[in-house]
Protein backbone atom coordinates (compact mmCIF):
# COMPACT_ATOMS: atom_id res chain seq x y z
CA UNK A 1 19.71 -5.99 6.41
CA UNK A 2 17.53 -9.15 5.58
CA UNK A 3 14.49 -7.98 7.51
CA UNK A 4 14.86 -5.02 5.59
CA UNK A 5 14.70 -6.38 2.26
CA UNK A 6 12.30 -8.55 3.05
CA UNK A 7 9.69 -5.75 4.46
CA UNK A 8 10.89 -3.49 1.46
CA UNK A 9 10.08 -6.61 -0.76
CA UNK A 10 6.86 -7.28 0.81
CA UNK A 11 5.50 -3.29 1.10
CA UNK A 12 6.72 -3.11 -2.61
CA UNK A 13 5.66 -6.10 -3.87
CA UNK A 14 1.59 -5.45 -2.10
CA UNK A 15 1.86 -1.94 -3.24
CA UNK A 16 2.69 -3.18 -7.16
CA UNK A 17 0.48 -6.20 -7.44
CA UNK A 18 -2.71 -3.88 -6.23
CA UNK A 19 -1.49 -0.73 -8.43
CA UNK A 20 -1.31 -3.39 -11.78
CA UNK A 21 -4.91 -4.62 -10.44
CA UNK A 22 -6.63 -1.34 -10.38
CA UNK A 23 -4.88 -0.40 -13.60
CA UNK A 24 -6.13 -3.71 -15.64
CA UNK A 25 -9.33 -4.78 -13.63
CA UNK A 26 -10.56 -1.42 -12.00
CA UNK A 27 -14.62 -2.26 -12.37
CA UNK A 28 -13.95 -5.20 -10.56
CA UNK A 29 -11.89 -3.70 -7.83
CA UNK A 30 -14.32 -1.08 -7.57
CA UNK A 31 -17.50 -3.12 -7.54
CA UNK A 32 -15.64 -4.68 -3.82
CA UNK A 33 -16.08 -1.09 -2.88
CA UNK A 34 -19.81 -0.94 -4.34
CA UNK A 35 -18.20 2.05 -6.86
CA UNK A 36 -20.63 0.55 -9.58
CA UNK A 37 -21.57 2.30 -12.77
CA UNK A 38 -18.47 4.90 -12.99
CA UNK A 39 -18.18 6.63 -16.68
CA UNK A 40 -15.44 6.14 -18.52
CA UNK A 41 -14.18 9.64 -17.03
CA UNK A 42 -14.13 8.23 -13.66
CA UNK A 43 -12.49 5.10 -14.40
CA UNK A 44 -9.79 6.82 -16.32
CA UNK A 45 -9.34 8.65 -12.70
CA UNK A 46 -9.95 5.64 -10.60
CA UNK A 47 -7.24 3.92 -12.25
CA UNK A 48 -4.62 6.89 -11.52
CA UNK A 49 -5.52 7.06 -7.53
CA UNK A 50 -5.92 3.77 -7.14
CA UNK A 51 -3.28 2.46 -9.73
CA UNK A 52 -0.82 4.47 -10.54
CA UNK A 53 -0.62 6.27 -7.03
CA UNK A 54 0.45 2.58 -5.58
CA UNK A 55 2.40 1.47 -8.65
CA UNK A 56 5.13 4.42 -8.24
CA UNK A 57 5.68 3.84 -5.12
CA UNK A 58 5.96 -0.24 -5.31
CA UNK A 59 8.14 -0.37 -8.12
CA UNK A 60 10.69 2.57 -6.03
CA UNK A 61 10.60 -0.16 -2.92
CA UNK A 62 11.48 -3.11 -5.63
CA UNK A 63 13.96 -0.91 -7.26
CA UNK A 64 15.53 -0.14 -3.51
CA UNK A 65 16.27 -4.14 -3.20
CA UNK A 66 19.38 -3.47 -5.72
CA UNK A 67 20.66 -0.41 -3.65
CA UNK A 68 21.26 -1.19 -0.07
CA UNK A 69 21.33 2.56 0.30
CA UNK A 70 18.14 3.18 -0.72
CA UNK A 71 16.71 0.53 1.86
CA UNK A 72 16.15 2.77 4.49
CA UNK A 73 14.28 5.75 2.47
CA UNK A 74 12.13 2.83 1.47
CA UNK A 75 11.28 1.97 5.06
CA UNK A 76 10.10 5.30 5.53
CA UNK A 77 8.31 5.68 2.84
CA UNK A 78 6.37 2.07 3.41
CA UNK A 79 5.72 3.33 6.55
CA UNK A 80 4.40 6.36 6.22
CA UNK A 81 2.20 4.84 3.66
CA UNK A 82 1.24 1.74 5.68
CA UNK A 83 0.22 4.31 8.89
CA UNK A 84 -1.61 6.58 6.62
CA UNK A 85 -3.80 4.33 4.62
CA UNK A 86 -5.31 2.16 7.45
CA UNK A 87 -5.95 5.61 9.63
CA UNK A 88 -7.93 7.05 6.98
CA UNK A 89 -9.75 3.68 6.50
CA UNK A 90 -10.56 3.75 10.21
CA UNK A 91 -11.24 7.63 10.01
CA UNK A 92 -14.00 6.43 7.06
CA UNK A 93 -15.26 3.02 8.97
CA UNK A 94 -15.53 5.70 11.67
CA UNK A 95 -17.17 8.50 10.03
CA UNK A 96 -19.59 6.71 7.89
CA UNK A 97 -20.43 3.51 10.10
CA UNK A 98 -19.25 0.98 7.87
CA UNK A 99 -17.19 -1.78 8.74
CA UNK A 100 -17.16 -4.71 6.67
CA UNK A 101 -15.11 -7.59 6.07
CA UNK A 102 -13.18 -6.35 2.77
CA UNK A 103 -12.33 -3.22 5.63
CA UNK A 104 -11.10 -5.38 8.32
CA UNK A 105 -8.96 -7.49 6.12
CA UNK A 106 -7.69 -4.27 4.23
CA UNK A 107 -6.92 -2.98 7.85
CA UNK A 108 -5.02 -6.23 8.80
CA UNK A 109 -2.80 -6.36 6.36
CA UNK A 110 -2.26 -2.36 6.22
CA UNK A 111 -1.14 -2.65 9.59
CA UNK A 112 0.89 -6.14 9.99
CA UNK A 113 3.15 -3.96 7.04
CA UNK A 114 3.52 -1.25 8.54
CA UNK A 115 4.46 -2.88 11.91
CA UNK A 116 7.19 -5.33 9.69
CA UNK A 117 8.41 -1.98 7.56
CA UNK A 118 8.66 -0.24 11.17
CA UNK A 119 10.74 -3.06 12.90
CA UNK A 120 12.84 -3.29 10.12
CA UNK A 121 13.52 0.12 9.78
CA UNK A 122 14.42 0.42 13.33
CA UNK A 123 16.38 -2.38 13.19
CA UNK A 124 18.66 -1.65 9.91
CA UNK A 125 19.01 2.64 11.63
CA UNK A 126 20.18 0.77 14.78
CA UNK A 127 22.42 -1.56 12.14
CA UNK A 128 24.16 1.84 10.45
């Protein structure tokens, strides 16, 4: 159970931190990306995909951490995200030739959670 909370913790924790940072600095964020000179329009939606669409989901894996229940929907959940993400990024380092280093360290980190969220999962089902 305390692999679990810590991967739930972690997942939760990256997803939150990143959602709040898009939401409060989103230029900033987006100039990493070179998404430069966005209206106000775009920004507004920016902050929703990239904020609010990682935020949800963060604060449910925090929330999980008081329901031991709830652990292992939150398992699945970070991993599902955690494979999906880092295949699209490879589908669009792929697609449009660009691999840089704010893409390999995104990927990194995409997939050391989801390999910690998977473990754990598997090892609190094998737990129950």
């Amino acid at each position: 159970m305390r692999l679990a909370k810590i991967a739930v913790a972690w997942s939760g924790g990256l997803l939150s931190f990143w959602g709040i940072f898009y939401v409060v600095a989103t230029v900033r964020l987006l100039e990493l990306s070179e998404l430069a000179g966005l209206s106000p329009t775009a920004l507004t939606d920016a902050r929703v995909m990239y904020g609010a669409f990682q935020l949800g989901p963060g604060l449910f894996m925090l929330a999980t951490l008081k329901r031991d229940e709830w652990l292992e929907p939150a398992l699945a959940l970070a991993v599902i995200m955690f494979v999906c993400v880092p295949t699209v990024r490879v589908f669009g380092m792929v697609f449009d030739g660009t691999t840089d280093s704010l893409h390999v360290t995104s990927l990194s980190i995409e997939l050391g959670t989801c390999a910690l969220a998977w473990v754990a999962w598997r090892k609190l089902r094998s737990e129950r």
